[in-house]
PDB file of N, CA and C in Angstrom:
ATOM      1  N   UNK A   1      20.442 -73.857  27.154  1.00  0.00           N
ATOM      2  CA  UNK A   1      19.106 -74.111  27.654  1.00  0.00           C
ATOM      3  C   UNK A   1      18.233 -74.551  26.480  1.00  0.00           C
ATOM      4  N   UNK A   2      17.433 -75.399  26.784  1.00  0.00           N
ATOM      5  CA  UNK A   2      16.726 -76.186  25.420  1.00  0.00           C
ATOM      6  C   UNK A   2      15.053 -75.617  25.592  1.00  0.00           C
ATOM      7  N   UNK A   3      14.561 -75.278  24.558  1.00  0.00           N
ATOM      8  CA  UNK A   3      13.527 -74.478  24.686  1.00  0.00           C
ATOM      9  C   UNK A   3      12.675 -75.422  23.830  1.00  0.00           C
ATOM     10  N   UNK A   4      11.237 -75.201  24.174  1.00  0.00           N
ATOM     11  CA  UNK A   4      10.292 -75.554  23.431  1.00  0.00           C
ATOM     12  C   UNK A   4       9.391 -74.680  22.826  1.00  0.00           C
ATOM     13  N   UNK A   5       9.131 -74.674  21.516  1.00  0.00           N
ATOM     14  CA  UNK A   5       8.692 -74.083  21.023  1.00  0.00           C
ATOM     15  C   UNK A   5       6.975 -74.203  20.121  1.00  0.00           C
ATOM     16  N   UNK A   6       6.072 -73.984  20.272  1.00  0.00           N
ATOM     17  CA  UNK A   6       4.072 -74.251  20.340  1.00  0.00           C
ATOM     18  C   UNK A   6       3.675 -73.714  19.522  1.00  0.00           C
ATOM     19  N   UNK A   7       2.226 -74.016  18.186  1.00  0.00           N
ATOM     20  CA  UNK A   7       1.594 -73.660  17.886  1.00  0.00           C
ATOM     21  C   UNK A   7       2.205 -72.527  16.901  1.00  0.00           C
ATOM     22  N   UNK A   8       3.453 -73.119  16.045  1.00  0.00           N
ATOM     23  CA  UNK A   8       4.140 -72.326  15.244  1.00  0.00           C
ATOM     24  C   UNK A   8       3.096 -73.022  13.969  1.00  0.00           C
ATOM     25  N   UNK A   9       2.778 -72.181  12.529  1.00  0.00           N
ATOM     26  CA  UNK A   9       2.127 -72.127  11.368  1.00  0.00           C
ATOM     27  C   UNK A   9       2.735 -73.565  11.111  1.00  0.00           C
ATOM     28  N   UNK A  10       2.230 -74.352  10.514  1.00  0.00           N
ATOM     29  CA  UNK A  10       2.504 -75.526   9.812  1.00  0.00           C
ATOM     30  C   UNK A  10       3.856 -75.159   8.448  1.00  0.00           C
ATOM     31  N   UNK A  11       3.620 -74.096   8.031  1.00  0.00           N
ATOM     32  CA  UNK A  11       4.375 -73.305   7.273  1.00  0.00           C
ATOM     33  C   UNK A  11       5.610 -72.702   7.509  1.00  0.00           C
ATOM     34  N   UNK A  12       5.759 -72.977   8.853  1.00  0.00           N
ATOM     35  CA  UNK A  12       7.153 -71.976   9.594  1.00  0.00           C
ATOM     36  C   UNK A  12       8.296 -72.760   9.221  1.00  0.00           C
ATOM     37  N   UNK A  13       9.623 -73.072   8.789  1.00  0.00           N
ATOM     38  CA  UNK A  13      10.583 -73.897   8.398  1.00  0.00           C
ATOM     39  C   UNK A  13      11.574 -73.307   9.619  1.00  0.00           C
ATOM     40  N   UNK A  14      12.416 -74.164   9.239  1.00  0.00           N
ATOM     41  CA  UNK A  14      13.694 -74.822  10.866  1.00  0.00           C
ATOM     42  C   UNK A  14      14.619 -73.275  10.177  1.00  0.00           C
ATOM     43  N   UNK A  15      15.108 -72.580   9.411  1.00  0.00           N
ATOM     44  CA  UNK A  15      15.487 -71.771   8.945  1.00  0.00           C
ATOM     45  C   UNK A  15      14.714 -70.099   9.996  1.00  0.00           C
ATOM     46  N   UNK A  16      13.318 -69.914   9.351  1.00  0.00           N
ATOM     47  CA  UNK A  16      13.062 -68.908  10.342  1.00  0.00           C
ATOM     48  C   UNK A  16      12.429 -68.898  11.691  1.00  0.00           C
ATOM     49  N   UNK A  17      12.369 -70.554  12.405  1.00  0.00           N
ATOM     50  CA  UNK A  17      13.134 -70.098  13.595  1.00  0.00           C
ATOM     51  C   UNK A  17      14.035 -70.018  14.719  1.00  0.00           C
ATOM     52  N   UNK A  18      14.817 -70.286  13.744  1.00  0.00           N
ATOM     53  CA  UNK A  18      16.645 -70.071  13.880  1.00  0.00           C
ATOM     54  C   UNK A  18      17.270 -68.938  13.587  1.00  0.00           C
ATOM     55  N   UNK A  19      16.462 -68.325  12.792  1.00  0.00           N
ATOM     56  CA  UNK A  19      16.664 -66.511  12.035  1.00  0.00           C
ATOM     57  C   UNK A  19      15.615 -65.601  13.709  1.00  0.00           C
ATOM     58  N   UNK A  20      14.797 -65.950  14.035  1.00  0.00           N
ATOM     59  CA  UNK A  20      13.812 -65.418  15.100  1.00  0.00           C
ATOM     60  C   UNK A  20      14.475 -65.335  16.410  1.00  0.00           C
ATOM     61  N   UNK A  21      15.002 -66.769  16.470  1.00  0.00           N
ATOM     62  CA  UNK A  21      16.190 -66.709  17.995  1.00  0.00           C
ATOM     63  C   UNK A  21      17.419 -66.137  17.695  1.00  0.00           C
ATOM     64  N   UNK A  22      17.715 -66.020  17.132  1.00  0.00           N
ATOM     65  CA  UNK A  22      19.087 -65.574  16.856  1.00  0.00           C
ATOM     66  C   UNK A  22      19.011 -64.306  16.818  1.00  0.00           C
ATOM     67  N   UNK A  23      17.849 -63.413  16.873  1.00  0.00           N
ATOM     68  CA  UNK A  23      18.114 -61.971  16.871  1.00  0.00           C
ATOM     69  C   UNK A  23      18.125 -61.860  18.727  1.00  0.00           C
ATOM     70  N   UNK A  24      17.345 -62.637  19.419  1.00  0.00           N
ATOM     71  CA  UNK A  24      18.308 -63.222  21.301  1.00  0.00           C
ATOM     72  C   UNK A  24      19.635 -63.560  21.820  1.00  0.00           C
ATOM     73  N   UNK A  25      20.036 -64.083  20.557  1.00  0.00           N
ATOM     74  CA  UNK A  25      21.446 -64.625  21.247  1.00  0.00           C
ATOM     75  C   UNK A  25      21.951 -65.389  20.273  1.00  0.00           C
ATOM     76  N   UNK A  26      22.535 -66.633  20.818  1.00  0.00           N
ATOM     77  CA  UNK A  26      23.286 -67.537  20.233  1.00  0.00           C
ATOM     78  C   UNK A  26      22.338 -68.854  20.010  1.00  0.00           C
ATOM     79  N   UNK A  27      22.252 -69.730  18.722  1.00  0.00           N
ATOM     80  CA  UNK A  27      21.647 -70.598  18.884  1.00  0.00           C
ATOM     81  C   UNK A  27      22.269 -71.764  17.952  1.00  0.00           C
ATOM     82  N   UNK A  28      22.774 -72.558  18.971  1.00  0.00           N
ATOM     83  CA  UNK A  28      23.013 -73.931  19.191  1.00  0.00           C
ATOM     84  C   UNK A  28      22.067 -74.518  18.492  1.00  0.00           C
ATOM     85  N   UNK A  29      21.665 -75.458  18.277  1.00  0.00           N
ATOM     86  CA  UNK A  29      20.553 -76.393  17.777  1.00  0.00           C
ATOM     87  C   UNK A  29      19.148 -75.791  17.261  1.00  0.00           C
ATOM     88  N   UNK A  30      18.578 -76.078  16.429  1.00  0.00           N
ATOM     89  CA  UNK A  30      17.241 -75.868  15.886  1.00  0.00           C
ATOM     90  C   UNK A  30      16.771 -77.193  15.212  1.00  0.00           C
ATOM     91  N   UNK A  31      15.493 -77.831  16.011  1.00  0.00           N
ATOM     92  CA  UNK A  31      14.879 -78.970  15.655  1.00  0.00           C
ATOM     93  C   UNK A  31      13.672 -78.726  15.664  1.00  0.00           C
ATOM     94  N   UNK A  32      12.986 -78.811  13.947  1.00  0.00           N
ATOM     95  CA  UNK A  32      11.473 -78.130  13.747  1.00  0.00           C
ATOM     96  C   UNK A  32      10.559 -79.771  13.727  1.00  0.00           C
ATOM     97  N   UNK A  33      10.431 -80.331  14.647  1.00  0.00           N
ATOM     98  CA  UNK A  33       9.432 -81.717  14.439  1.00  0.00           C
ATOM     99  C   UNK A  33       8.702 -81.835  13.227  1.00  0.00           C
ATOM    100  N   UNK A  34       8.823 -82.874  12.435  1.00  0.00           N
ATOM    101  CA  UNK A  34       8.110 -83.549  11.070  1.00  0.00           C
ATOM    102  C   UNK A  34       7.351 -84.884  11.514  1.00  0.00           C
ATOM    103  N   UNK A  35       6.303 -84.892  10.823  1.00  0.00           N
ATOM    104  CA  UNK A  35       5.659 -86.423  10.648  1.00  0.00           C
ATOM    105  C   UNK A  35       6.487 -86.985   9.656  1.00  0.00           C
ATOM    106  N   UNK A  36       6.671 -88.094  10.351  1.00  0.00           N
ATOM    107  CA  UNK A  36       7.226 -88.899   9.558  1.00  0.00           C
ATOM    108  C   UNK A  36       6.660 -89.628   8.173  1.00  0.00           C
ATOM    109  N   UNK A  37       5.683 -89.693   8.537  1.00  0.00           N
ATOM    110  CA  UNK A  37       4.966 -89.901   7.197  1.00  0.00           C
ATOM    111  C   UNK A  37       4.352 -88.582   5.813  1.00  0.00           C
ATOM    112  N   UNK A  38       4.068 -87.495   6.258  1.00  0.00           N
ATOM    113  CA  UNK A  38       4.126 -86.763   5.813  1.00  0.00           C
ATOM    114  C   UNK A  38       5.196 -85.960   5.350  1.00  0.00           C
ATOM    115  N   UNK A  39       5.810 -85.762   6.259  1.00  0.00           N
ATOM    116  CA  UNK A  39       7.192 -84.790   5.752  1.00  0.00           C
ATOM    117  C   UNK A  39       7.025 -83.180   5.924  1.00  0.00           C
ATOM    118  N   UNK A  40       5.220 -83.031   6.678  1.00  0.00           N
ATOM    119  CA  UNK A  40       5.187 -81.576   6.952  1.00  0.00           C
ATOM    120  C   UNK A  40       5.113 -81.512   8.617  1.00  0.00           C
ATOM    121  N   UNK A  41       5.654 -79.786   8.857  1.00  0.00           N
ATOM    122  CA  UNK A  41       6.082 -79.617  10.130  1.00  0.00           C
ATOM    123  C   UNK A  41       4.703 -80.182  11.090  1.00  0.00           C
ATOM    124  N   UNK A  42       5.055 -80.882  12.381  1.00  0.00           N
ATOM    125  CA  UNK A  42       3.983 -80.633  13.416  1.00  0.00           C
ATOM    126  C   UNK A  42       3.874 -79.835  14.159  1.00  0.00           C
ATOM    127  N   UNK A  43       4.045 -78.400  13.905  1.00  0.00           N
ATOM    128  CA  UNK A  43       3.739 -77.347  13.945  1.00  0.00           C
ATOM    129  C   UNK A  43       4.453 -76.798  15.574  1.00  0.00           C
ATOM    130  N   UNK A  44       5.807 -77.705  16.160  1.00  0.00           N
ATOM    131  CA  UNK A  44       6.306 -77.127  17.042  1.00  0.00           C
ATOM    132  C   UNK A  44       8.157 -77.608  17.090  1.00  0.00           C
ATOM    133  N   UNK A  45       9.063 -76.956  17.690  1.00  0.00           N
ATOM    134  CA  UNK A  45      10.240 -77.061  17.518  1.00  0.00           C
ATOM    135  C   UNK A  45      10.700 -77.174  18.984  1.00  0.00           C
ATOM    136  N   UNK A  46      12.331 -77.598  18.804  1.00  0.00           N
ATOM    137  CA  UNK A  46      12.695 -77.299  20.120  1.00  0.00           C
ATOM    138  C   UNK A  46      14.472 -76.429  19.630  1.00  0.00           C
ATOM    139  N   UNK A  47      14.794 -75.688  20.267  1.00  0.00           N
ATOM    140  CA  UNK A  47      15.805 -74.749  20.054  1.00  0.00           C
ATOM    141  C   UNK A  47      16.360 -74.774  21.489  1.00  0.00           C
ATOM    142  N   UNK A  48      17.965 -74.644  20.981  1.00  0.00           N
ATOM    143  CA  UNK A  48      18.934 -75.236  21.977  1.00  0.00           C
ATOM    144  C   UNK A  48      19.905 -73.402  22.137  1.00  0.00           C
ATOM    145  N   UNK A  49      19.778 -73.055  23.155  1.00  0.00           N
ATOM    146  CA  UNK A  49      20.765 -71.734  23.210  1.00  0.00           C
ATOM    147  C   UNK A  49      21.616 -71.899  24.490  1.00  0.00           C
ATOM    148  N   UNK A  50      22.781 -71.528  24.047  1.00  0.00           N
ATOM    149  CA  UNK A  50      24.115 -71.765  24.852  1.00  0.00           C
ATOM    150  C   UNK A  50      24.102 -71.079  26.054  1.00  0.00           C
ATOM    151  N   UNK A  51      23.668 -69.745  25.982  1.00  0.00           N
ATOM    152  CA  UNK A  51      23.454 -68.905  27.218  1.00  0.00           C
ATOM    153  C   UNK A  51      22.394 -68.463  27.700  1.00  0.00           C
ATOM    154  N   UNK A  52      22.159 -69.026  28.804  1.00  0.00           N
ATOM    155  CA  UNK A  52      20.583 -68.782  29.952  1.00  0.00           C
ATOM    156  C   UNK A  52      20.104 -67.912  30.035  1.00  0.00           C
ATOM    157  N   UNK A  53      20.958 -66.670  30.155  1.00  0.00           N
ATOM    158  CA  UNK A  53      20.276 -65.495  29.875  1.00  0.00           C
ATOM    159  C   UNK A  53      19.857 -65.147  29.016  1.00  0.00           C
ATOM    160  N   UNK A  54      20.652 -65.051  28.006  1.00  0.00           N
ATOM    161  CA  UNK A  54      19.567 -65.325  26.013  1.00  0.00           C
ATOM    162  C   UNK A  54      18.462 -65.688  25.831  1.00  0.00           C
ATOM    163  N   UNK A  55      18.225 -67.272  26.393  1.00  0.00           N
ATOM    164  CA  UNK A  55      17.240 -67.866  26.493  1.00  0.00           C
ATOM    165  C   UNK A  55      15.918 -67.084  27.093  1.00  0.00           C
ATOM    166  N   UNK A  56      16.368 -66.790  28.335  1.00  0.00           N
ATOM    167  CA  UNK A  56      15.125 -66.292  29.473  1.00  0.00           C
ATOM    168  C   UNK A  56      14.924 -65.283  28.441  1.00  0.00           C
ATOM    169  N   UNK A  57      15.685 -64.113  27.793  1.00  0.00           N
ATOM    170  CA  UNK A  57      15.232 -63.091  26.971  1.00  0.00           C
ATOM    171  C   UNK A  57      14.581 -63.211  25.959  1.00  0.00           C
ATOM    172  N   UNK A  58      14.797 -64.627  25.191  1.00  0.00           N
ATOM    173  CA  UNK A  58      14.335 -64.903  23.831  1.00  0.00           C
ATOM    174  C   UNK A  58      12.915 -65.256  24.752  1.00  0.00           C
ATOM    175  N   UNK A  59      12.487 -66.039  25.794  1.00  0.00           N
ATOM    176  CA  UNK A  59      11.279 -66.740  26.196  1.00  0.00           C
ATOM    177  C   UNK A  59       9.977 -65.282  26.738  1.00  0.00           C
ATOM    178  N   UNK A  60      10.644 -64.188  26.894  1.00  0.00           N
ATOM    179  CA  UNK A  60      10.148 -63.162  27.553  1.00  0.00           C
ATOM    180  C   UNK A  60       9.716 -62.251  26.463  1.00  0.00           C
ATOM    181  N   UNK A  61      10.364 -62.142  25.212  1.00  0.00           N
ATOM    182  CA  UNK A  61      10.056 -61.379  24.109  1.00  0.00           C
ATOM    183  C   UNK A  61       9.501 -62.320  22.910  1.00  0.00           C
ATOM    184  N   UNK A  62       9.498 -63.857  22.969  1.00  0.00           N
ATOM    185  CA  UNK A  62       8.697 -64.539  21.689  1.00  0.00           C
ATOM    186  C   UNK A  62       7.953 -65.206  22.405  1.00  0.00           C
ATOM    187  N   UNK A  63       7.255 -65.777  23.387  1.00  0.00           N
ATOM    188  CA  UNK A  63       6.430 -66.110  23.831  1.00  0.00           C
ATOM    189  C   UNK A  63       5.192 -65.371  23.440  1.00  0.00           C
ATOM    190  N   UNK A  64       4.168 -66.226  23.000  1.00  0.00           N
ATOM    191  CA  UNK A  64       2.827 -65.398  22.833  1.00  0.00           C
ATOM    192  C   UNK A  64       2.984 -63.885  21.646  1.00  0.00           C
ATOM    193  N   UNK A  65       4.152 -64.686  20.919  1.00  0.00           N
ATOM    194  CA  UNK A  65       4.244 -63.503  20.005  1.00  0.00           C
ATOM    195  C   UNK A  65       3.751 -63.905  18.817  1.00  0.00           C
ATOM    196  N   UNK A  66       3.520 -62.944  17.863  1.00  0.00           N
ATOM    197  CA  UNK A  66       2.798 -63.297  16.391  1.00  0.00           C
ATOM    198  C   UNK A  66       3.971 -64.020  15.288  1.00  0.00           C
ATOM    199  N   UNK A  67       3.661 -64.930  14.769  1.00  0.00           N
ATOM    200  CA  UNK A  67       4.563 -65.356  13.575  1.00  0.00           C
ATOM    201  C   UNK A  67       3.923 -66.449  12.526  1.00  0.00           C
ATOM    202  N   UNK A  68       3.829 -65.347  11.743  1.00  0.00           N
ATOM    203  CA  UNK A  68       3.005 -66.365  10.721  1.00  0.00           C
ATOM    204  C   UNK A  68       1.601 -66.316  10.458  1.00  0.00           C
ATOM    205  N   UNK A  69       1.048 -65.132  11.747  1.00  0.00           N
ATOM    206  CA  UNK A  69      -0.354 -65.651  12.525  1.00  0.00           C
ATOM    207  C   UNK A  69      -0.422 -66.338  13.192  1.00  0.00           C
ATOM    208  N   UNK A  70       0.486 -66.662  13.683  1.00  0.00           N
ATOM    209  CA  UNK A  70       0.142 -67.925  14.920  1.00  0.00           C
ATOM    210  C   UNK A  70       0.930 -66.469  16.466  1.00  0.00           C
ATOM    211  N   UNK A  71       0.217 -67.312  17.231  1.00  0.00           N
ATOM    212  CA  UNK A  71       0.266 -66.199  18.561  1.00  0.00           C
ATOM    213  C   UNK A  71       1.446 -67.846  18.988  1.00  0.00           C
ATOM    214  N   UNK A  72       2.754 -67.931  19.424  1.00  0.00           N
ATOM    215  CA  UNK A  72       3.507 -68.925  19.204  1.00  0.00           C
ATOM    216  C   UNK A  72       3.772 -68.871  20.606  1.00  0.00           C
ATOM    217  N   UNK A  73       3.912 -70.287  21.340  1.00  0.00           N
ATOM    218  CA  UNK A  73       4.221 -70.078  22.741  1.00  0.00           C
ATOM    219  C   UNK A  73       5.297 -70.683  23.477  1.00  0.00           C
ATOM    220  N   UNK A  74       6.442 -70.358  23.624  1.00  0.00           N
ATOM    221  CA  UNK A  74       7.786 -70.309  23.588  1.00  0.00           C
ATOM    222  C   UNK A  74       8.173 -71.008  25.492  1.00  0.00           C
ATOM    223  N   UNK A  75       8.631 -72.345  25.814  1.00  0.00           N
ATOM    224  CA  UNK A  75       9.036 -72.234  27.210  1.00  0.00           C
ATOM    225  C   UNK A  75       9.969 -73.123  27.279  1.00  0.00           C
ATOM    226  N   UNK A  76      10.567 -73.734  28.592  1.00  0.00           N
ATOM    227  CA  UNK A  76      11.372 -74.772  29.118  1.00  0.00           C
ATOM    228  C   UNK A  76      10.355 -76.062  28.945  1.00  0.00           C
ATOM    229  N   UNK A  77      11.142 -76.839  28.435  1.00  0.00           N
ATOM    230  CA  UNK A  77      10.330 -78.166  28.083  1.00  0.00           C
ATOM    231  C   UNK A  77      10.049 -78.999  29.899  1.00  0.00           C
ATOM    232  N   UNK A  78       9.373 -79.600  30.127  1.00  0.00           N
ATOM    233  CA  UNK A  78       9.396 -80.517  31.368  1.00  0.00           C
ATOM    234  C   UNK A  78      10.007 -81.967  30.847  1.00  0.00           C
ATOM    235  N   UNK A  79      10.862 -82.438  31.356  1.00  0.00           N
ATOM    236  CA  UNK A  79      11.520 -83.622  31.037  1.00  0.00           C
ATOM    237  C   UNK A  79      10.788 -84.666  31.241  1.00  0.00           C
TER     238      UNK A  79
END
């Protein structure tokens, strides 16, 4: 299940939160969006987890959770 991930610190790196999901489950993919011209994060990711139920658990316990100071808001992307 491919998750989207909001309003993470400009400061947050593709490392911790791949270390954050992974205390949910299994995680497949971690993609922290960069400007391309800059080279710093745009402050949201998308994370790929193999099992649905993981997911729904990781979305139910990091949603609207603190990291970094940022209150971070964790869901299913709309295609």
């Amino acid at each position: 299940m491919k998750l989207l991930v909001r309003n993470l610190a400009r400061t947050t790196t593709e490392h911790e939160i791949r270390v954050l999901f992974s205390a949910h489950g299994s995680v497949g993919q971690c993609s922290l969006v960069l400007d391309q011209e800059t080279g710093l994060s745009k402050g949201f990711a998308f994370v790929e987890m193999a099992n649905d139920d993981e997911a729904k658990k990781a979305i139910s316990s990091l949603n609207m959770s603190s990291v970094a100071g940022n209150a971070i808001r964790v869901k299913i992307p709309k295609d």
